[in-house]
PDB file of N, CA and C in Angstrom:
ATOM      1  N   UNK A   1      -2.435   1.294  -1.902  1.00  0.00           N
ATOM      2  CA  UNK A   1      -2.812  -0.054  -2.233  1.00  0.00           C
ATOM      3  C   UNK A   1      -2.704  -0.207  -3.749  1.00  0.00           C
ATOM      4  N   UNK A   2      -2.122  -1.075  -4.322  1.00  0.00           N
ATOM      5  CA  UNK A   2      -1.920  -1.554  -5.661  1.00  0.00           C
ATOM      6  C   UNK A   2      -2.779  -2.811  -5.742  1.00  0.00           C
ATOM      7  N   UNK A   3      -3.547  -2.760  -6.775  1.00  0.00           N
ATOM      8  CA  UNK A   3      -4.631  -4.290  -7.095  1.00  0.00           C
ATOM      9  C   UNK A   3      -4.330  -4.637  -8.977  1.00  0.00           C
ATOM     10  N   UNK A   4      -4.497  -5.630  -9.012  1.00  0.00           N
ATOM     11  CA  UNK A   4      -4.477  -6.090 -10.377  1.00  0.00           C
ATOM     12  C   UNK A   4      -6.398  -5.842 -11.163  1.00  0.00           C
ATOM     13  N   UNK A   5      -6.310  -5.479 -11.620  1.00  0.00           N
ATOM     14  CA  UNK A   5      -7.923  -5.715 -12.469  1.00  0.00           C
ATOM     15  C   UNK A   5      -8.284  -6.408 -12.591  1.00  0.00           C
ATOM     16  N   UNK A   6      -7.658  -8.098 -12.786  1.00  0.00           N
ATOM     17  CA  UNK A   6      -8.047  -9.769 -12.654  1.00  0.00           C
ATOM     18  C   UNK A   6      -8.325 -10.257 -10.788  1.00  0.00           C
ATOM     19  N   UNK A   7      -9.453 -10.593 -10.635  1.00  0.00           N
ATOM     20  CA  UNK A   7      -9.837 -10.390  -9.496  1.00  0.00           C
ATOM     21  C   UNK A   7      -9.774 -12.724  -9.527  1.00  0.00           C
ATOM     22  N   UNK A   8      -8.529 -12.220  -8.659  1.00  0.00           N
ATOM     23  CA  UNK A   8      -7.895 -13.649  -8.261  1.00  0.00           C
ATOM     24  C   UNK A   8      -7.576 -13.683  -6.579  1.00  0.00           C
ATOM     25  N   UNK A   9      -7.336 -14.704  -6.170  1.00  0.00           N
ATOM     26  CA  UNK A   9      -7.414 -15.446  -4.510  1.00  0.00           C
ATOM     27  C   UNK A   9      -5.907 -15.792  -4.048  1.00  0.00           C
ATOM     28  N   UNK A  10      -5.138 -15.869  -5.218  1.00  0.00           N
ATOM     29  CA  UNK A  10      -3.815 -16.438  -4.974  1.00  0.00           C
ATOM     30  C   UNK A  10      -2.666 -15.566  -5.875  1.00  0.00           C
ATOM     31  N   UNK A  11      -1.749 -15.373  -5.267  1.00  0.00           N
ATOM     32  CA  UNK A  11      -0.475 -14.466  -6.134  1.00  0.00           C
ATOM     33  C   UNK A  11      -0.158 -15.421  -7.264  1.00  0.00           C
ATOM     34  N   UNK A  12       0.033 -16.833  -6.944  1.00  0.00           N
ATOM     35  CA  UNK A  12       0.386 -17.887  -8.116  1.00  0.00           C
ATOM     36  C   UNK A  12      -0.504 -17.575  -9.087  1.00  0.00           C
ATOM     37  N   UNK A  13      -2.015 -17.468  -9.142  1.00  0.00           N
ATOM     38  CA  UNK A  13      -2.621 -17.404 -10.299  1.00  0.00           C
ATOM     39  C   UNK A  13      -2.610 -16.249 -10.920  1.00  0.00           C
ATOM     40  N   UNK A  14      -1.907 -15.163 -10.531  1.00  0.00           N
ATOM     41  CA  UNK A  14      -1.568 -14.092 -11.250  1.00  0.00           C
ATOM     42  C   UNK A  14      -1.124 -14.314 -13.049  1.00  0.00           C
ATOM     43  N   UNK A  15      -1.581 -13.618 -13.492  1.00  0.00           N
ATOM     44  CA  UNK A  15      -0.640 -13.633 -15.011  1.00  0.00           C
ATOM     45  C   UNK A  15       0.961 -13.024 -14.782  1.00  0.00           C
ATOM     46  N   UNK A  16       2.255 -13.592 -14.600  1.00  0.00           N
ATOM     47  CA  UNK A  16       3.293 -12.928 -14.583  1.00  0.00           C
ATOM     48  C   UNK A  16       3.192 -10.897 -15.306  1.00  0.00           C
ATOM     49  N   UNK A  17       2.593 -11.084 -16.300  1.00  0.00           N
ATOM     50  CA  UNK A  17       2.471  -9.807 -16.890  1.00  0.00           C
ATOM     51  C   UNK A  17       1.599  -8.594 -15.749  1.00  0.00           C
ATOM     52  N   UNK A  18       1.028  -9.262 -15.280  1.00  0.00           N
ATOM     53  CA  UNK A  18       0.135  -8.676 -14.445  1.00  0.00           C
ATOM     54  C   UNK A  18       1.289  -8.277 -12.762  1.00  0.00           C
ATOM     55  N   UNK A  19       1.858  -9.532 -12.837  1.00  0.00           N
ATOM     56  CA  UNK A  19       2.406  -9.633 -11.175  1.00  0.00           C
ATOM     57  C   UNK A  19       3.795  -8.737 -11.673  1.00  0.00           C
ATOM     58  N   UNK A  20       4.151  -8.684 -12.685  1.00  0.00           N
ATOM     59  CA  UNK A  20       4.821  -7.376 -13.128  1.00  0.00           C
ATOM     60  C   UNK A  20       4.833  -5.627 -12.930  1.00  0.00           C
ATOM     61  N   UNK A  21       3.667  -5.786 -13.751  1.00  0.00           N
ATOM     62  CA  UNK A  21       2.736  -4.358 -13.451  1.00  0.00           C
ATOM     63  C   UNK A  21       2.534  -4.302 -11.793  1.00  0.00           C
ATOM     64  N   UNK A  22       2.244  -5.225 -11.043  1.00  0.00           N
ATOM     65  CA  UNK A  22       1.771  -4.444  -9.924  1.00  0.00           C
ATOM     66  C   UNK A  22       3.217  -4.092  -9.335  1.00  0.00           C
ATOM     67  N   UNK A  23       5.096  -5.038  -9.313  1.00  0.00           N
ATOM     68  CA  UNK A  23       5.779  -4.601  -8.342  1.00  0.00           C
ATOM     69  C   UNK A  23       6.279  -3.565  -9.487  1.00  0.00           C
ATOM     70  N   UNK A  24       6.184  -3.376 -10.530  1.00  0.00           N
ATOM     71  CA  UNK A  24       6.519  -1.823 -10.777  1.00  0.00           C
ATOM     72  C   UNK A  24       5.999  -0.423 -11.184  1.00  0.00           C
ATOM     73  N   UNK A  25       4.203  -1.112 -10.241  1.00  0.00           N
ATOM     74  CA  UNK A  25       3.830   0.271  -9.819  1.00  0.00           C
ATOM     75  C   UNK A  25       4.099   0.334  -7.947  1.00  0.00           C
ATOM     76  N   UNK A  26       4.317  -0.733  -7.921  1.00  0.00           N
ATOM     77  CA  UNK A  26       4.984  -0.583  -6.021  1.00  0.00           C
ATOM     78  C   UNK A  26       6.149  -0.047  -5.968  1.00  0.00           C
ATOM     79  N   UNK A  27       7.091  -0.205  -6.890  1.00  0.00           N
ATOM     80  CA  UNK A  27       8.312   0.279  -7.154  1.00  0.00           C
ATOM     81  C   UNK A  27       8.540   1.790  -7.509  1.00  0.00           C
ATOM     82  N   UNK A  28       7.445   2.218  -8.631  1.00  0.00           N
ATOM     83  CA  UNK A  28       7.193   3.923  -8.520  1.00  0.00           C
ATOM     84  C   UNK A  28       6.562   4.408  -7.362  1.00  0.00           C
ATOM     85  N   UNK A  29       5.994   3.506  -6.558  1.00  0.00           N
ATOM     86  CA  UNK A  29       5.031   4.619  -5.408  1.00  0.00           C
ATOM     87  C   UNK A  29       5.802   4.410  -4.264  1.00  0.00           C
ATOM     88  N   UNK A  30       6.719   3.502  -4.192  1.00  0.00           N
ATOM     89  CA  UNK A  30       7.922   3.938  -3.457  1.00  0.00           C
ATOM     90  C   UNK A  30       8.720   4.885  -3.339  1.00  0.00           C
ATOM     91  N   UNK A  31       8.715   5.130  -4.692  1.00  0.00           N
ATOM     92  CA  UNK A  31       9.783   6.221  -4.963  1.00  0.00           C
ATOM     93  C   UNK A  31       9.017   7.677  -4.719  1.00  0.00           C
ATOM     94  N   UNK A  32       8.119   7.800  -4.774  1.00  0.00           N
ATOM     95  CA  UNK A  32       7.371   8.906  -4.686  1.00  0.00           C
ATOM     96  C   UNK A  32       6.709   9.090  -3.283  1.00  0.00           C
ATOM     97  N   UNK A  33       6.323   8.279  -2.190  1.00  0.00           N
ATOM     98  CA  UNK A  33       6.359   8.322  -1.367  1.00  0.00           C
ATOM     99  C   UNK A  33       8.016   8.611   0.052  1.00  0.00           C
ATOM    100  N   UNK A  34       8.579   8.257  -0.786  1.00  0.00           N
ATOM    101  CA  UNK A  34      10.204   8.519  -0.368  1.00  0.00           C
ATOM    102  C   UNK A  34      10.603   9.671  -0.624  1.00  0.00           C
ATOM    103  N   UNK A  35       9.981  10.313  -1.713  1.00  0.00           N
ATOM    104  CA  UNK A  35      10.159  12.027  -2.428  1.00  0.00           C
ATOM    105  C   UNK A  35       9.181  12.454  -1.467  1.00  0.00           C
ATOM    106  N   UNK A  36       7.960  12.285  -1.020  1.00  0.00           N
ATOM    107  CA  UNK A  36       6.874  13.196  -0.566  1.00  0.00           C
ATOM    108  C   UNK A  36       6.936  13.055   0.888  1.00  0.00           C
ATOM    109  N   UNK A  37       7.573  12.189   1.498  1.00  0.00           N
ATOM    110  CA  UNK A  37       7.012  12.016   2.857  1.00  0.00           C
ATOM    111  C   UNK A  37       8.420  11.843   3.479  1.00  0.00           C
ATOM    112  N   UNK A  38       9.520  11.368   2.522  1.00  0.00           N
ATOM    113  CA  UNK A  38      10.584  11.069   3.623  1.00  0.00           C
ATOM    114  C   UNK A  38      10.633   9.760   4.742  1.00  0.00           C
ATOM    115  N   UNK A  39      10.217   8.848   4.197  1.00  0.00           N
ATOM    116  CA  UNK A  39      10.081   8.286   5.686  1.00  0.00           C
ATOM    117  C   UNK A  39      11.275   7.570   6.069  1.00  0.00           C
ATOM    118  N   UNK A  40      11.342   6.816   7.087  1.00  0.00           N
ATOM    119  CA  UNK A  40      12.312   6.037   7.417  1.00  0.00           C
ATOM    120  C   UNK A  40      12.388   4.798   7.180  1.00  0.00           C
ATOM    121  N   UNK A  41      11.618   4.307   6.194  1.00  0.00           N
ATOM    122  CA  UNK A  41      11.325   2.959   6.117  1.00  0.00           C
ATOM    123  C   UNK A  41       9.763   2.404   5.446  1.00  0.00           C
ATOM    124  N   UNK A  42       9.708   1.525   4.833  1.00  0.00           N
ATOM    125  CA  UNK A  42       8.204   1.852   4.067  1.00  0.00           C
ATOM    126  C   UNK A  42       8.081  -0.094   4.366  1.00  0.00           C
ATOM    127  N   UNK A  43       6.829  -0.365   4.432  1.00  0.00           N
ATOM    128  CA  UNK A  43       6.256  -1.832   4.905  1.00  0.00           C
ATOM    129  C   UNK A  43       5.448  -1.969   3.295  1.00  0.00           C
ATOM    130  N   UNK A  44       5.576  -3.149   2.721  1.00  0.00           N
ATOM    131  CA  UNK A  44       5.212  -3.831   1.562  1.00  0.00           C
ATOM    132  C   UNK A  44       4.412  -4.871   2.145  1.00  0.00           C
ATOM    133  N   UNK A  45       2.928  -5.267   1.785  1.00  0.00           N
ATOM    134  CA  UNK A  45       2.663  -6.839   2.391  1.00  0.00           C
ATOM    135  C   UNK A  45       1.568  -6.714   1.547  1.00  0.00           C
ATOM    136  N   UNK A  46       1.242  -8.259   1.571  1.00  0.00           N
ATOM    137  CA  UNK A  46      -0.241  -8.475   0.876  1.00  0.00           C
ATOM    138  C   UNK A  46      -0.582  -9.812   1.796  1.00  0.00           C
ATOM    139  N   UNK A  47      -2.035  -9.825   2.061  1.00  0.00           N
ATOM    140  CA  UNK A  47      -2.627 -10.658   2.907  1.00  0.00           C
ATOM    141  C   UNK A  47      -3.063 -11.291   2.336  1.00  0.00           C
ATOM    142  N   UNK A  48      -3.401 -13.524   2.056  1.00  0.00           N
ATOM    143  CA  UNK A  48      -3.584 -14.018   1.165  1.00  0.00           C
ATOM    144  C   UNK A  48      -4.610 -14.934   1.774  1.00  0.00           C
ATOM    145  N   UNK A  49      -5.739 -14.829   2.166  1.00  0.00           N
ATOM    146  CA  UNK A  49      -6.807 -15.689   2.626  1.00  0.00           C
ATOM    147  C   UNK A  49      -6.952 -14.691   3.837  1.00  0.00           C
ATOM    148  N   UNK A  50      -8.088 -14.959   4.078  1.00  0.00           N
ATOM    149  CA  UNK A  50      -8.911 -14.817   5.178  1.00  0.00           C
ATOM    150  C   UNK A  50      -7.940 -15.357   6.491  1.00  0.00           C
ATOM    151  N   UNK A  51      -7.595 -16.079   6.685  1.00  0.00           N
ATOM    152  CA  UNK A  51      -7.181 -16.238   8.220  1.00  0.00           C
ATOM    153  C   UNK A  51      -5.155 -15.185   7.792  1.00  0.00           C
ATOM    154  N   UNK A  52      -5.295 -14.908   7.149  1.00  0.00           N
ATOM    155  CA  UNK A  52      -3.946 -14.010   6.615  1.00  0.00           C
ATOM    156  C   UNK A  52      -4.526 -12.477   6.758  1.00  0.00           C
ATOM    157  N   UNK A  53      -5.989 -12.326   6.980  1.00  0.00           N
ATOM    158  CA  UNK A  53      -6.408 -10.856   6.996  1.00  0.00           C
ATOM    159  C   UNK A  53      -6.787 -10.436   5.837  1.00  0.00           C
ATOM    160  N   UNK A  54      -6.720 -11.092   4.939  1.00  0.00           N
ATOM    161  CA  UNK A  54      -7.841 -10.517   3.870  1.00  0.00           C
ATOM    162  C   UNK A  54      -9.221 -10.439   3.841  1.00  0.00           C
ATOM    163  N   UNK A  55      -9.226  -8.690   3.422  1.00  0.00           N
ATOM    164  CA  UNK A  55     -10.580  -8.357   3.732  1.00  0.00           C
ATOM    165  C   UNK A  55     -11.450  -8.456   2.851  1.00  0.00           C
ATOM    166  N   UNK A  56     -11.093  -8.767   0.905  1.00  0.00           N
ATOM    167  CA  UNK A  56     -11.930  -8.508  -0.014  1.00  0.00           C
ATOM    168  C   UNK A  56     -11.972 -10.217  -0.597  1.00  0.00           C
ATOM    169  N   UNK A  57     -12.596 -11.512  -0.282  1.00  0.00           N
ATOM    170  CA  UNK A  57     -12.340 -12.422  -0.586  1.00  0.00           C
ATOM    171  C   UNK A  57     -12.259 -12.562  -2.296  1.00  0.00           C
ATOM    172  N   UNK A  58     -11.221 -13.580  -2.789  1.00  0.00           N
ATOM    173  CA  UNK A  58     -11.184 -13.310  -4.030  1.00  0.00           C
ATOM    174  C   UNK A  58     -10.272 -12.386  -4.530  1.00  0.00           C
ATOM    175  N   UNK A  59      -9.887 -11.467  -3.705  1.00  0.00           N
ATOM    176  CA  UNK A  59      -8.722 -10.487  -4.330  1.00  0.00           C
ATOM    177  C   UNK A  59      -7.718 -10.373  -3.916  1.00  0.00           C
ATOM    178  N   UNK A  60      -6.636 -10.200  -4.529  1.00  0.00           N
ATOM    179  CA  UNK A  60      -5.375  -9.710  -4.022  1.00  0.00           C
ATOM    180  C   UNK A  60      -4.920  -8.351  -4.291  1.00  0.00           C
ATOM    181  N   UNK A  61      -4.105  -7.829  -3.420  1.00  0.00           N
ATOM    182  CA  UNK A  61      -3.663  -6.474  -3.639  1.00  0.00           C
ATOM    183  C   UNK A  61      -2.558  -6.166  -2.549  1.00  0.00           C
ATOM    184  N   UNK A  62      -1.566  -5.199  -3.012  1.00  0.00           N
ATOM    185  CA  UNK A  62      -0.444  -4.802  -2.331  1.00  0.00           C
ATOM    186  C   UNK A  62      -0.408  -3.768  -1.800  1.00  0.00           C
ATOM    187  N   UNK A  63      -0.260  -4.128   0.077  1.00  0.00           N
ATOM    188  CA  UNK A  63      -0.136  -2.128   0.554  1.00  0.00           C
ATOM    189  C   UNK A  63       1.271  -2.176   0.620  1.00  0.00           C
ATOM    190  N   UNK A  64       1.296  -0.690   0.575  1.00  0.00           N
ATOM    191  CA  UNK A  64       2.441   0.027   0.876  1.00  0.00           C
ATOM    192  C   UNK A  64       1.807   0.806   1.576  1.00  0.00           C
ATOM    193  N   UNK A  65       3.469   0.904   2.600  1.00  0.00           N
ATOM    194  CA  UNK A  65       2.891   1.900   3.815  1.00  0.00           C
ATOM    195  C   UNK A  65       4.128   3.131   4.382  1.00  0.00           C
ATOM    196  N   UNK A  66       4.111   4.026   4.038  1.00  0.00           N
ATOM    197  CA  UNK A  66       5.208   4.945   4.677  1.00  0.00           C
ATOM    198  C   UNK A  66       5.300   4.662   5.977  1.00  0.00           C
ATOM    199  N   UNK A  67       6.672   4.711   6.564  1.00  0.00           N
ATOM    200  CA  UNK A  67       6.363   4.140   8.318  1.00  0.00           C
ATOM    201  C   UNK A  67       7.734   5.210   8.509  1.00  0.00           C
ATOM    202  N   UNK A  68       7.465   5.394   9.849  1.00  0.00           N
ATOM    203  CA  UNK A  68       8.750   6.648  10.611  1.00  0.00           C
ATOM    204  C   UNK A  68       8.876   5.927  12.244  1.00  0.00           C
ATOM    205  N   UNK A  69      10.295   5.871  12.263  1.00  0.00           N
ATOM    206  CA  UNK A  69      10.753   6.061  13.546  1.00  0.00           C
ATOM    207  C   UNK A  69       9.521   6.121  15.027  1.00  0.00           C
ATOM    208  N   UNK A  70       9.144   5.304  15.628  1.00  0.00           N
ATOM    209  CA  UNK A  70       8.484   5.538  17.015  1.00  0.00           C
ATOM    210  C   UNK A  70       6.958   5.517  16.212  1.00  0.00           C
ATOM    211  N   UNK A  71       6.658   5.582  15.217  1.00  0.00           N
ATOM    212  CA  UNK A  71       5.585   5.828  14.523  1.00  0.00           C
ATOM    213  C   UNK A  71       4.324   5.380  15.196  1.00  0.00           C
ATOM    214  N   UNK A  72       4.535   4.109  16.138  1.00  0.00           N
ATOM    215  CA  UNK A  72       3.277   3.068  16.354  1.00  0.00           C
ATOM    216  C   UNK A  72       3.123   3.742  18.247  1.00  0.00           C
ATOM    217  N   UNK A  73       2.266   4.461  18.280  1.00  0.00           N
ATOM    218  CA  UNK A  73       1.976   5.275  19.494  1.00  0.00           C
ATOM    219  C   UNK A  73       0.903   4.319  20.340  1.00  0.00           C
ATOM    220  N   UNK A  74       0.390   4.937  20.972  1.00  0.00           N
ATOM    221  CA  UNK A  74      -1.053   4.725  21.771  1.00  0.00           C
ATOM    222  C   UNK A  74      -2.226   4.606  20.626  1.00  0.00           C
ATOM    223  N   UNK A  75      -2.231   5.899  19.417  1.00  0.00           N
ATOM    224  CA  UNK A  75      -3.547   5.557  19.025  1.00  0.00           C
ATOM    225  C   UNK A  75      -3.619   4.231  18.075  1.00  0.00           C
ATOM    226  N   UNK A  76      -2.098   3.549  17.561  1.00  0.00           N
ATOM    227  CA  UNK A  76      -2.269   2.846  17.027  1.00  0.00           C
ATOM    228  C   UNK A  76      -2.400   0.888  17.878  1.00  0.00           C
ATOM    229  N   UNK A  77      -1.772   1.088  18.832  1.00  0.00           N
ATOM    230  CA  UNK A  77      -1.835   0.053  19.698  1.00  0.00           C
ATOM    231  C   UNK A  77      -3.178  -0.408  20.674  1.00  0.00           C
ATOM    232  N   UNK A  78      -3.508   0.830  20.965  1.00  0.00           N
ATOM    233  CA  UNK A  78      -4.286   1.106  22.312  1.00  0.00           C
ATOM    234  C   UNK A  78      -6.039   1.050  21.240  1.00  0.00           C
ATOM    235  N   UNK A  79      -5.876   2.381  20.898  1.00  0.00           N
ATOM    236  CA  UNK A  79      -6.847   2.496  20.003  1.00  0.00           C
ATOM    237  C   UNK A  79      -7.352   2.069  18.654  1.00  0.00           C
ATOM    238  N   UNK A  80      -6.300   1.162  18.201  1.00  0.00           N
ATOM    239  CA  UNK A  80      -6.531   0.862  16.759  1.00  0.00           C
ATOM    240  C   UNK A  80      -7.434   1.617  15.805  1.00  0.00           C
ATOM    241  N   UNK A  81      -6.329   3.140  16.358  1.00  0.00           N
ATOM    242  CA  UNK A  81      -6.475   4.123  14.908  1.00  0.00           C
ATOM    243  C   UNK A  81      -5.394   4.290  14.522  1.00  0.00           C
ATOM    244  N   UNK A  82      -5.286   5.113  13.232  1.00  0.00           N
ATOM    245  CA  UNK A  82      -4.275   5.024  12.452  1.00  0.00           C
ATOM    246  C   UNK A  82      -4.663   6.864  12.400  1.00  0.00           C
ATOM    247  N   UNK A  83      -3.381   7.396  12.745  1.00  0.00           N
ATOM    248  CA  UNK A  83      -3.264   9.211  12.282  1.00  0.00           C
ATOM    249  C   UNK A  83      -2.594   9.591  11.183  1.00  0.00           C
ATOM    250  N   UNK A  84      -3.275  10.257  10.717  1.00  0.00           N
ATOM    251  CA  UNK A  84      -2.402  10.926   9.129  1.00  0.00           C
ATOM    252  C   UNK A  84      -2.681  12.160   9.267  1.00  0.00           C
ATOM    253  N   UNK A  85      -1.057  12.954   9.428  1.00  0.00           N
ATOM    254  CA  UNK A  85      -0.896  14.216   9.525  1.00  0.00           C
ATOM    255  C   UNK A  85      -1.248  15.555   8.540  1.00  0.00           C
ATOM    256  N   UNK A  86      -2.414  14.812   7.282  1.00  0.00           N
ATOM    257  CA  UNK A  86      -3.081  15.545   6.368  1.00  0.00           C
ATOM    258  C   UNK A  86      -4.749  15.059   5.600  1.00  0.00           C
ATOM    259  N   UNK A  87      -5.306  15.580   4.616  1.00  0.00           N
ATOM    260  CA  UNK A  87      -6.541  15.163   4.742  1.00  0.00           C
ATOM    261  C   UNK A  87      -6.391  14.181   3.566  1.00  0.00           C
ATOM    262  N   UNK A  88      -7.267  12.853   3.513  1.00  0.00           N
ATOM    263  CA  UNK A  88      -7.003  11.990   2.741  1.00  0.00           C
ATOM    264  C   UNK A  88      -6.956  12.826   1.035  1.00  0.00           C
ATOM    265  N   UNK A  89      -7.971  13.530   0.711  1.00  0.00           N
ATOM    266  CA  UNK A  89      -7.599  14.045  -0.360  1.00  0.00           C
ATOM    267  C   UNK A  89      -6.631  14.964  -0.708  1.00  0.00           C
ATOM    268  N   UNK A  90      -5.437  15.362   0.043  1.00  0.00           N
ATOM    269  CA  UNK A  90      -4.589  15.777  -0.056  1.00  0.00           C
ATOM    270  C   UNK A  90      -3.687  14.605  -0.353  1.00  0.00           C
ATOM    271  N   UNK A  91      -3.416  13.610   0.206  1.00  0.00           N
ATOM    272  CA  UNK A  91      -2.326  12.847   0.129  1.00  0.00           C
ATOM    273  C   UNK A  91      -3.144  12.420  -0.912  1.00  0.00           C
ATOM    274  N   UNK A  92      -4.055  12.065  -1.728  1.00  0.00           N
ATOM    275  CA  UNK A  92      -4.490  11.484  -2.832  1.00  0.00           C
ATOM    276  C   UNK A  92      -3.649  12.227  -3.986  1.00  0.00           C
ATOM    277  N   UNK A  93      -3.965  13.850  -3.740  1.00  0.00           N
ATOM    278  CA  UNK A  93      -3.432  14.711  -5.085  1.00  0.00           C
ATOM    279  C   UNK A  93      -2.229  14.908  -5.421  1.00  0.00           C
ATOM    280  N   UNK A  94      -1.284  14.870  -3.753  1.00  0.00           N
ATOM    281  CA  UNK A  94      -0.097  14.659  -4.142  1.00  0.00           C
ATOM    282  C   UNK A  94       0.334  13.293  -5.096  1.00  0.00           C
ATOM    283  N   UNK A  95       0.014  12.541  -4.354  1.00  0.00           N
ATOM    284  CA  UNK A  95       0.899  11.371  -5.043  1.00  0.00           C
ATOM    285  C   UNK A  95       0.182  10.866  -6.414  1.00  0.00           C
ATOM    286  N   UNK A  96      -1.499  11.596  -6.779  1.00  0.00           N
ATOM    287  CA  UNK A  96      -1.756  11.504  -8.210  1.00  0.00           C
ATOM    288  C   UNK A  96      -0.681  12.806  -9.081  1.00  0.00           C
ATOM    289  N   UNK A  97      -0.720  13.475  -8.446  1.00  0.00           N
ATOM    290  CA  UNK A  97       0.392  14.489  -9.363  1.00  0.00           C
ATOM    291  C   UNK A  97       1.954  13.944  -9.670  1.00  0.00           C
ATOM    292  N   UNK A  98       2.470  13.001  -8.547  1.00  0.00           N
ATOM    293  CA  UNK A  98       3.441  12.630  -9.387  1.00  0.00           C
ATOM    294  C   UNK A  98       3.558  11.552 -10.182  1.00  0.00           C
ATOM    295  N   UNK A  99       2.848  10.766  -9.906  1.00  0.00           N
ATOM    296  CA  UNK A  99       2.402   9.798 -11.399  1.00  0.00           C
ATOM    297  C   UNK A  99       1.884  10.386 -12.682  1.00  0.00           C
ATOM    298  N   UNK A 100       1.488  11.601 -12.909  1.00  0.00           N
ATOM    299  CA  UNK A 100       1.114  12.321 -14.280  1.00  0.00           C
ATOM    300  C   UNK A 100       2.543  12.748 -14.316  1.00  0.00           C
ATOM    301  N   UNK A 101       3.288  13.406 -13.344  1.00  0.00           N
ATOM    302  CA  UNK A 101       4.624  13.737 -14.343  1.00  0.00           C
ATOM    303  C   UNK A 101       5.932  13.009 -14.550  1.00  0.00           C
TER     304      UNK A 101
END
């Protein structure tokens, strides 16, 4: 997830400088998620009001999501869980380690 530090409701009221910074830190964590995980395809979205699925009113922010082939199983349909094949603080350290180098 990428967020701006100006805690705004709408992408328009972004400061361009700001709506900058966030697609080219989406643009490095692409790239580094494409180095670390390989996937087949990666999903970009941001949800903009409440009936759009925003969960933090007042804020905007951009996920990125590594996605693979067949990816969306039972636990994600059926169960509305989401599996990650490592422990969240692992995938934290990786992808903080390649932003330090």
């Amino acid at each position: 997830m990428i967020a701006p530090y100006l805690h705004t409701d709408e992408l328009r009221k972004l400061p361009v400088p700001a709506a900058t910074e966030m697609m080219a830190l989406t643009q490095k964590l692409e790239g580094i998620l494409r180095e670390l995980y390989r996937p087949d395809g990666i999903n970009l979205g941001m949800n903009l009001g409440k009936a759009a699925g925003a969960g933090v009113a007042g804020h905007i922010h951009m996920h990125i999501l590594p996605r693979w082939i067949a990816d969306a199983n039972f636990m994600s349909v059926i169960g509305e869980t989401r599996v990650n094949p490592e422990a969240l603080e692992i995938t934290y350290e990786r992808i903080r380690g390649k932003f330090e180098s």
